[in-house]
PDB file of N, CA and C in Angstrom:
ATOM      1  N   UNK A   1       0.857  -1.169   0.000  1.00  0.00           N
ATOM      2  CA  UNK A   1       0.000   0.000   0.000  1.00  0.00           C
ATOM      3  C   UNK A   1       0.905   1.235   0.000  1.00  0.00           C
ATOM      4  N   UNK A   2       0.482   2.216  -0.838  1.00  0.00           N
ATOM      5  CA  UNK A   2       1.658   3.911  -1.100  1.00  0.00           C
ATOM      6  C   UNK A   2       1.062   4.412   0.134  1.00  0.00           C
ATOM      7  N   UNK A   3       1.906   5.454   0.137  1.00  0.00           N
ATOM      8  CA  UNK A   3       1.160   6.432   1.232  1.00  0.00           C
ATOM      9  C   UNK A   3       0.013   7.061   0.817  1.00  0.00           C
ATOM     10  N   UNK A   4      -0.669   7.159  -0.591  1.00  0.00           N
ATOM     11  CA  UNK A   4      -1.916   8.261  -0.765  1.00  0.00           C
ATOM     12  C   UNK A   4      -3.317   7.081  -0.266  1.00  0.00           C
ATOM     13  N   UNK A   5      -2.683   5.842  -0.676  1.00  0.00           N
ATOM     14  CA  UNK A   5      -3.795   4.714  -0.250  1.00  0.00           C
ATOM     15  C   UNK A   5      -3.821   4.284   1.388  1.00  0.00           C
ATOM     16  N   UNK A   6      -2.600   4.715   2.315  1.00  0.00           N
ATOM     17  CA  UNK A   6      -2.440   4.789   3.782  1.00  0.00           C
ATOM     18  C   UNK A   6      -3.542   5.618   4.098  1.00  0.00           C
ATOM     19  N   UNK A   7      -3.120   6.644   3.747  1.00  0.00           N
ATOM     20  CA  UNK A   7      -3.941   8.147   4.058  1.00  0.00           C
ATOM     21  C   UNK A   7      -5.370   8.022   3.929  1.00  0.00           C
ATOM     22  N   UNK A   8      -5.928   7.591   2.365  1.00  0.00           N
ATOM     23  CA  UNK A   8      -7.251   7.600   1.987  1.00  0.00           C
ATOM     24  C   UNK A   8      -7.915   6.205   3.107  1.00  0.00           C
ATOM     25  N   UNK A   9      -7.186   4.928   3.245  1.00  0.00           N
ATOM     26  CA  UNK A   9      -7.884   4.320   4.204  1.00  0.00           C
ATOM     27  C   UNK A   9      -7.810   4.848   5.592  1.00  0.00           C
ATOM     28  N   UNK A  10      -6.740   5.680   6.536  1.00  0.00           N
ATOM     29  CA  UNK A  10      -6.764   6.002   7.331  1.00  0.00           C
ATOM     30  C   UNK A  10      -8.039   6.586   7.548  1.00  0.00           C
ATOM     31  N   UNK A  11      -8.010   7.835   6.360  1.00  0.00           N
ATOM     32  CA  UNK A  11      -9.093   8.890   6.757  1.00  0.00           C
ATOM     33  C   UNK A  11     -10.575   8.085   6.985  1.00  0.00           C
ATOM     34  N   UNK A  12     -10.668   7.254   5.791  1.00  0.00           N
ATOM     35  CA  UNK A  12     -12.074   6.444   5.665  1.00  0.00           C
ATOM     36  C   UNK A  12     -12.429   5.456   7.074  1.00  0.00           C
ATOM     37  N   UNK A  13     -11.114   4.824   7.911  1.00  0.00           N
ATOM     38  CA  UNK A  13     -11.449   4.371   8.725  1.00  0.00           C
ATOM     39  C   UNK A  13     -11.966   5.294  10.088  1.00  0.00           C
ATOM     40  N   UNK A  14     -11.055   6.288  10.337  1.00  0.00           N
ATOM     41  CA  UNK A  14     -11.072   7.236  11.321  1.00  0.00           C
ATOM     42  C   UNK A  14     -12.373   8.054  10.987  1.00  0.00           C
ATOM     43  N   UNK A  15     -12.719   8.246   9.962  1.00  0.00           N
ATOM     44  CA  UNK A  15     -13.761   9.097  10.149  1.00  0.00           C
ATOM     45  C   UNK A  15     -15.156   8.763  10.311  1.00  0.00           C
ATOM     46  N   UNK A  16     -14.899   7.221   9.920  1.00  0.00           N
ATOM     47  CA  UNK A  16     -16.367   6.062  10.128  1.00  0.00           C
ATOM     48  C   UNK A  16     -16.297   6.055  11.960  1.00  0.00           C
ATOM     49  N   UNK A  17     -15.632   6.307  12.762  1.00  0.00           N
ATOM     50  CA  UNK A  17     -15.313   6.525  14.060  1.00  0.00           C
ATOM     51  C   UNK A  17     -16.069   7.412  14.663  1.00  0.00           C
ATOM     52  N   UNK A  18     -16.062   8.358  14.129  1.00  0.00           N
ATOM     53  CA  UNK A  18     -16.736   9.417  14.767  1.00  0.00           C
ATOM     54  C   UNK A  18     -18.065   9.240  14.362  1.00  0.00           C
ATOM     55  N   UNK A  19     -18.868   8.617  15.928  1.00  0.00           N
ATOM     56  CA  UNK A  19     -20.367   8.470  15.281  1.00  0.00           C
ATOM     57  C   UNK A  19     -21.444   9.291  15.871  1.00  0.00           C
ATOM     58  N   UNK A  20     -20.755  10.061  16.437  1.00  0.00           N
ATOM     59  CA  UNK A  20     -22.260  11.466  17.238  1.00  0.00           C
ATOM     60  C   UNK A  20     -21.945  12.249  16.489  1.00  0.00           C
ATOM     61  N   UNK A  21     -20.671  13.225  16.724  1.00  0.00           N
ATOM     62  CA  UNK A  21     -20.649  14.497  16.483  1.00  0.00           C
ATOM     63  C   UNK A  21     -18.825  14.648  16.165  1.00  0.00           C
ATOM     64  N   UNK A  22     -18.608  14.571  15.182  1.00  0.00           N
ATOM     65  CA  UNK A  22     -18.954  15.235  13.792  1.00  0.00           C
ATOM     66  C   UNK A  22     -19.276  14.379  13.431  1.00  0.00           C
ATOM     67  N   UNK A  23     -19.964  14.656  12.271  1.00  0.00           N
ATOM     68  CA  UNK A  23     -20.407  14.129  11.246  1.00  0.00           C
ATOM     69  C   UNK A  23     -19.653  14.082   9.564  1.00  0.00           C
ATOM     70  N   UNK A  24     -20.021  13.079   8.813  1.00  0.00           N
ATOM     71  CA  UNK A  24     -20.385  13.723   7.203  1.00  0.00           C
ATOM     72  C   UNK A  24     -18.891  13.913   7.037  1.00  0.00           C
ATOM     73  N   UNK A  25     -19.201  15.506   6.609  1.00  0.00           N
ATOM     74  CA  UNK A  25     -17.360  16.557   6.175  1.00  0.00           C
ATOM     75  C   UNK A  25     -16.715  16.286   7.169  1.00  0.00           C
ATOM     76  N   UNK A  26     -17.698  17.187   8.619  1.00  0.00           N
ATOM     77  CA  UNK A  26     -16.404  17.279   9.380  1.00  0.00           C
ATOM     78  C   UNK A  26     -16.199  16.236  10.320  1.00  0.00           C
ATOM     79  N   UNK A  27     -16.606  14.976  10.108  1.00  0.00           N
ATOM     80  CA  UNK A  27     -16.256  13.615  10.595  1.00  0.00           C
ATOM     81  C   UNK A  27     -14.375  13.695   9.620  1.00  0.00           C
ATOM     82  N   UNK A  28     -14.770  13.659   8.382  1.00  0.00           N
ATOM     83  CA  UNK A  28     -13.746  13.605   7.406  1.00  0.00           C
ATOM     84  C   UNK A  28     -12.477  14.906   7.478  1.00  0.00           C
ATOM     85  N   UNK A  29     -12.850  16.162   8.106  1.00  0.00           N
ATOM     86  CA  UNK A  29     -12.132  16.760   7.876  1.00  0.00           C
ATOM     87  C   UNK A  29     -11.525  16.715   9.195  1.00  0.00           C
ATOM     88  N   UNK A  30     -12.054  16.199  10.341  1.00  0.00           N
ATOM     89  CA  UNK A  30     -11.137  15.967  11.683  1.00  0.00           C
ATOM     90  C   UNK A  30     -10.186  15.065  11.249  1.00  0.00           C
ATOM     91  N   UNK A  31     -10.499  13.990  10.786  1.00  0.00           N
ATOM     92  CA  UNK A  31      -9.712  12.597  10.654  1.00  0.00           C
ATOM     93  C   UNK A  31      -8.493  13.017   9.753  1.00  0.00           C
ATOM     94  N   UNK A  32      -9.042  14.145   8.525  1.00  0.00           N
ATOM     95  CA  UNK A  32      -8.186  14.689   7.977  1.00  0.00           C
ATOM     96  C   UNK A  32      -6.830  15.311   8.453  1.00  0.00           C
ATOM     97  N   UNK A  33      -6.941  15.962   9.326  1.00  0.00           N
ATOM     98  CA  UNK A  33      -6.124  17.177  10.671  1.00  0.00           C
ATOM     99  C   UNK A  33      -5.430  15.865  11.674  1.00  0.00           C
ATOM    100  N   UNK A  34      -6.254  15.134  11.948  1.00  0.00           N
ATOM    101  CA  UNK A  34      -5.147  14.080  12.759  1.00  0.00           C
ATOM    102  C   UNK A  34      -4.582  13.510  12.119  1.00  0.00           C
ATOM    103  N   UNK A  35      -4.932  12.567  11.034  1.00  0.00           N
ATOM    104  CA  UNK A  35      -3.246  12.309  10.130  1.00  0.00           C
ATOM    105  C   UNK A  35      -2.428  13.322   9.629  1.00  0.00           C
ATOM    106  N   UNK A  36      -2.970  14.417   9.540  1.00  0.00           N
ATOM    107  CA  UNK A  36      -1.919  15.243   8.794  1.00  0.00           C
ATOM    108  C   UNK A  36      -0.906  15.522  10.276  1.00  0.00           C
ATOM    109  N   UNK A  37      -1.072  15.661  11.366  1.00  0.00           N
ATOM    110  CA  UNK A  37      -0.645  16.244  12.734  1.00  0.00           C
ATOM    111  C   UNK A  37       0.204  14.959  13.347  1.00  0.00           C
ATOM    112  N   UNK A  38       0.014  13.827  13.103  1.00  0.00           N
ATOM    113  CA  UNK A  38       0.216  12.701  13.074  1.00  0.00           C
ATOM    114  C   UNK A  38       1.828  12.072  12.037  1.00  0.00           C
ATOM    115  N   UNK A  39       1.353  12.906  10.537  1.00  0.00           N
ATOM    116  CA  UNK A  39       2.721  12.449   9.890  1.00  0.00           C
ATOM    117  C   UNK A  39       3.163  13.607  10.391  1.00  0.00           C
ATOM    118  N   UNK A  40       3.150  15.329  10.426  1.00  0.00           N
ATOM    119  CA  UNK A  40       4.018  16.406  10.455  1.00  0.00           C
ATOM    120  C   UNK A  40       4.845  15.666  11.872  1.00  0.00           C
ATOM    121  N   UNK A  41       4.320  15.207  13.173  1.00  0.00           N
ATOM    122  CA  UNK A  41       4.815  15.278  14.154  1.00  0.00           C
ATOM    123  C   UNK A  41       5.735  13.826  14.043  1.00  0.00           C
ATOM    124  N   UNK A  42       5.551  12.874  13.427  1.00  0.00           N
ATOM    125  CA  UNK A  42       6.913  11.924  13.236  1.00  0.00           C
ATOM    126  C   UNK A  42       8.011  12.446  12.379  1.00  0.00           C
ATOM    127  N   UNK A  43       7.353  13.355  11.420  1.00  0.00           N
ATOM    128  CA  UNK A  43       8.735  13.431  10.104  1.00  0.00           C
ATOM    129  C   UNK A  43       9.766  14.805  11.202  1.00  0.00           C
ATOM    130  N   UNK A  44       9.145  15.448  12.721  1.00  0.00           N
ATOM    131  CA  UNK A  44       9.957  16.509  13.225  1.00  0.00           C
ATOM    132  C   UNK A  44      10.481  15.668  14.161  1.00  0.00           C
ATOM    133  N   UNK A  45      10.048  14.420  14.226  1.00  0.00           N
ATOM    134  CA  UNK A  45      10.831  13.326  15.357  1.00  0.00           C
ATOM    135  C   UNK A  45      12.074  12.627  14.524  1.00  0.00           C
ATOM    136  N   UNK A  46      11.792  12.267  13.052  1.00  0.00           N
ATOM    137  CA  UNK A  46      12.863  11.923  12.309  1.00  0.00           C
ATOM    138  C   UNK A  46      13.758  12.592  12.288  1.00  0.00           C
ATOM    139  N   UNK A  47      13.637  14.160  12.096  1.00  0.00           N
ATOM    140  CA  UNK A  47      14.704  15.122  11.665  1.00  0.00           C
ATOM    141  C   UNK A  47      15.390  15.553  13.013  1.00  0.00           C
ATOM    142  N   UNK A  48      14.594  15.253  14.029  1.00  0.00           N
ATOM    143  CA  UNK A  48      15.649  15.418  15.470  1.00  0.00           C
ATOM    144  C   UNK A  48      16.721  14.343  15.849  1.00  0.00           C
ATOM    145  N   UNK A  49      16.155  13.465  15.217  1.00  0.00           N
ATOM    146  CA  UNK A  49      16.829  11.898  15.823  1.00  0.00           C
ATOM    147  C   UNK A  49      17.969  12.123  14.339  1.00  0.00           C
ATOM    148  N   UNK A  50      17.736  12.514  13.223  1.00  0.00           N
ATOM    149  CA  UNK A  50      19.028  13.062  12.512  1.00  0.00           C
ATOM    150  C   UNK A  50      18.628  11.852  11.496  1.00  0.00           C
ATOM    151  N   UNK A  51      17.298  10.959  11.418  1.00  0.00           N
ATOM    152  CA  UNK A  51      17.097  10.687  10.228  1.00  0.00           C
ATOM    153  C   UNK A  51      16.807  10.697   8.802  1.00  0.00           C
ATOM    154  N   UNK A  52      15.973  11.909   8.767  1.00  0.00           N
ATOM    155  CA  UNK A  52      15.733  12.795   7.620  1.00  0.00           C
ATOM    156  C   UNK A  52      16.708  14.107   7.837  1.00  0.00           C
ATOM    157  N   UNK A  53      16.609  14.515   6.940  1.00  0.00           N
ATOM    158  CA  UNK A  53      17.106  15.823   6.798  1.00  0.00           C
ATOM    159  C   UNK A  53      16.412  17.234   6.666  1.00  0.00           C
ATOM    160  N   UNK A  54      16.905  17.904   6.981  1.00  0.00           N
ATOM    161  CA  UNK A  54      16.062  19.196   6.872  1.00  0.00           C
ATOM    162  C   UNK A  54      15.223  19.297   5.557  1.00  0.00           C
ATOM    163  N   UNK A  55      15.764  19.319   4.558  1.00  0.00           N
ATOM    164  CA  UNK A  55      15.281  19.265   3.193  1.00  0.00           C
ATOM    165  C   UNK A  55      13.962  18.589   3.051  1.00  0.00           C
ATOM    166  N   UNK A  56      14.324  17.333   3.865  1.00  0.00           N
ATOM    167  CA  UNK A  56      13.300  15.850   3.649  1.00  0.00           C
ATOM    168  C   UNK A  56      12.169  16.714   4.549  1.00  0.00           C
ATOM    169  N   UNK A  57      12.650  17.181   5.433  1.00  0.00           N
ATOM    170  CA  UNK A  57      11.429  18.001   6.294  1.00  0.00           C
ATOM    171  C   UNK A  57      10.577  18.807   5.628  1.00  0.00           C
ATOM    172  N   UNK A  58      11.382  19.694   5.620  1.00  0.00           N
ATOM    173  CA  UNK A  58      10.378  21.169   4.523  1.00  0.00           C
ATOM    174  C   UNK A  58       9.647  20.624   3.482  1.00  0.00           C
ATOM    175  N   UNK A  59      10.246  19.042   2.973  1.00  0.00           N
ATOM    176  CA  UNK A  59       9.060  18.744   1.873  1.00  0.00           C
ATOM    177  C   UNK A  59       8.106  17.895   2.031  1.00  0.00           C
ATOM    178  N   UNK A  60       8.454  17.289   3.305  1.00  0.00           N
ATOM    179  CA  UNK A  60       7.267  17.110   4.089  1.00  0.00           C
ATOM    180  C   UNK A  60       6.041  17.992   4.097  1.00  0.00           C
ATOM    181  N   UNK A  61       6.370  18.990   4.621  1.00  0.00           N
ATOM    182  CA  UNK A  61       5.543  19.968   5.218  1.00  0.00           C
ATOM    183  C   UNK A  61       5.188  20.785   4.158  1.00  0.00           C
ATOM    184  N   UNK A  62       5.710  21.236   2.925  1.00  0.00           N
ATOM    185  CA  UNK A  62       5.435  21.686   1.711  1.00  0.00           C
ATOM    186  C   UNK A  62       3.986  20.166   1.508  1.00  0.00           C
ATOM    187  N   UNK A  63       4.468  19.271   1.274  1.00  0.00           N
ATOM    188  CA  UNK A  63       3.621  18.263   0.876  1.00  0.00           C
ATOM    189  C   UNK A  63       2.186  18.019   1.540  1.00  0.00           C
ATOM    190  N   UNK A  64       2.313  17.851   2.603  1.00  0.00           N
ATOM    191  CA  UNK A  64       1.294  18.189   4.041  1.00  0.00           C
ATOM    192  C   UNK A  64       0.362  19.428   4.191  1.00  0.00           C
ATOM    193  N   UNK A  65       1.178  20.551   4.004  1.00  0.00           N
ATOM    194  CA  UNK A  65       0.912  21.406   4.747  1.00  0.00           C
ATOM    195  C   UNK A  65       1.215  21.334   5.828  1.00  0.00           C
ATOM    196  N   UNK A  66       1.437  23.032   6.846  1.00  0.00           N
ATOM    197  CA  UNK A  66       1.865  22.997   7.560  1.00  0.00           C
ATOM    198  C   UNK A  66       0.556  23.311   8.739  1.00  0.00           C
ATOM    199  N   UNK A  67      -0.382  22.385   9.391  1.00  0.00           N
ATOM    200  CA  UNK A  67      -1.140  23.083  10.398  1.00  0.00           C
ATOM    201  C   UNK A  67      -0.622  23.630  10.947  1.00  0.00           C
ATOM    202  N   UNK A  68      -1.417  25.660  12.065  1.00  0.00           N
ATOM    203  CA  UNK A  68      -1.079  25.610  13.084  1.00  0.00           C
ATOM    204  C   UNK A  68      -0.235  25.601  14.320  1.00  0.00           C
ATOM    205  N   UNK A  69      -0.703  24.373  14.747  1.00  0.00           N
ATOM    206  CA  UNK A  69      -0.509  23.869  16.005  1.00  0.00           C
ATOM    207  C   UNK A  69       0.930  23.232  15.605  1.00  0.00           C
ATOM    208  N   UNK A  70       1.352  22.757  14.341  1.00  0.00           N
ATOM    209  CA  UNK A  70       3.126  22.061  14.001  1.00  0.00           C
ATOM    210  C   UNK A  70       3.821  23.143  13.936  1.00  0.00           C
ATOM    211  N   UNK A  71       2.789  24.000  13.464  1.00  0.00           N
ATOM    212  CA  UNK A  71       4.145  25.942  12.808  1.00  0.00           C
ATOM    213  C   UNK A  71       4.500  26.119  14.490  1.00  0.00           C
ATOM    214  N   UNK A  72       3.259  26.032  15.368  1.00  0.00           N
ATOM    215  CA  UNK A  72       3.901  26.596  16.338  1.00  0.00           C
ATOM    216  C   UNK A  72       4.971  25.376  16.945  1.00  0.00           C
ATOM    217  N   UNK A  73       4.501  24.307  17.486  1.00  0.00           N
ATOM    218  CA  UNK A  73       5.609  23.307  17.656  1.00  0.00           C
ATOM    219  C   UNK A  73       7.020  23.559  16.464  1.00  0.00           C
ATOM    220  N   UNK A  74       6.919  23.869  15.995  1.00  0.00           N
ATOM    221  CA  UNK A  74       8.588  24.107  14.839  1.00  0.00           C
ATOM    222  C   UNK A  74       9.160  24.859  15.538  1.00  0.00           C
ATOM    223  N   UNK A  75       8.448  26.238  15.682  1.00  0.00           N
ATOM    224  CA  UNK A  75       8.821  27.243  16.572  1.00  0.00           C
ATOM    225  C   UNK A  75       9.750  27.089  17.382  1.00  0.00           C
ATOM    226  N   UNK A  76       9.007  26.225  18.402  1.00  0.00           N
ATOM    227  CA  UNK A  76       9.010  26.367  20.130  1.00  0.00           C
ATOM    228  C   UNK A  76       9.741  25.620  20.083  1.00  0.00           C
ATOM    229  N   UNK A  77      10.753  24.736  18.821  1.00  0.00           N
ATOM    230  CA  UNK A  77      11.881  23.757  18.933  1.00  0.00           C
ATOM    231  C   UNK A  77      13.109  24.262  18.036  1.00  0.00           C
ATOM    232  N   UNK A  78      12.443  25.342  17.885  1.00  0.00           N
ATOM    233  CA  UNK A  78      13.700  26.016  17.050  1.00  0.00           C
ATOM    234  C   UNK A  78      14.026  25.212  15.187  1.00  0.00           C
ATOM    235  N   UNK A  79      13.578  24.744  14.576  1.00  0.00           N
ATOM    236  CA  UNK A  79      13.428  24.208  13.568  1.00  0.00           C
ATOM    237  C   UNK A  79      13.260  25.265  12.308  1.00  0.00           C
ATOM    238  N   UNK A  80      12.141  26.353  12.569  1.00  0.00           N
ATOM    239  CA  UNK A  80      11.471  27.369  11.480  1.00  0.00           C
ATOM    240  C   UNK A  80      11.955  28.005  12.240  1.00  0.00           C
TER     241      UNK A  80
END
């Protein structure tokens, strides 16, 4: 399985999860925000531990997007 077919079953499983509230989209668009928060926060655990590289990072996060709540974690670790 690639990563776009990880992702698309992740989301489809995680968002069948949420069965009160959210719903629908934003059943899908939460599930969305936790994998994305989920890969940003391993690929800034790779690049500390000195497995990726900075480069590999930023295109991470180019790729991703950057939520938020990671811009500020980059921050507050000195990274961005």
């Amino acid at each position: 399985m690639d990563s776009l077919e990880m992702r698309d079953h992740y989301l489809q499983k995680r968002g069948s999860q949420f069965l009160e509230y959210p719903k629908g989209m934003l059943a899908g668009m939460a599930a969305q925000h936790e994998y994305d928060m989920a890969v940003i926060t391993q690929s800034i655990d790779l690049y500390l531990s000195g497995e990726i590289s900075r480069q590999r990072l930023e295109a991470i996060n180019a790729e991703m997007g950057i939520p938020r709540e990671a811009k500020t974690l980059m921050k507050l670790i000195g990274i961005l």
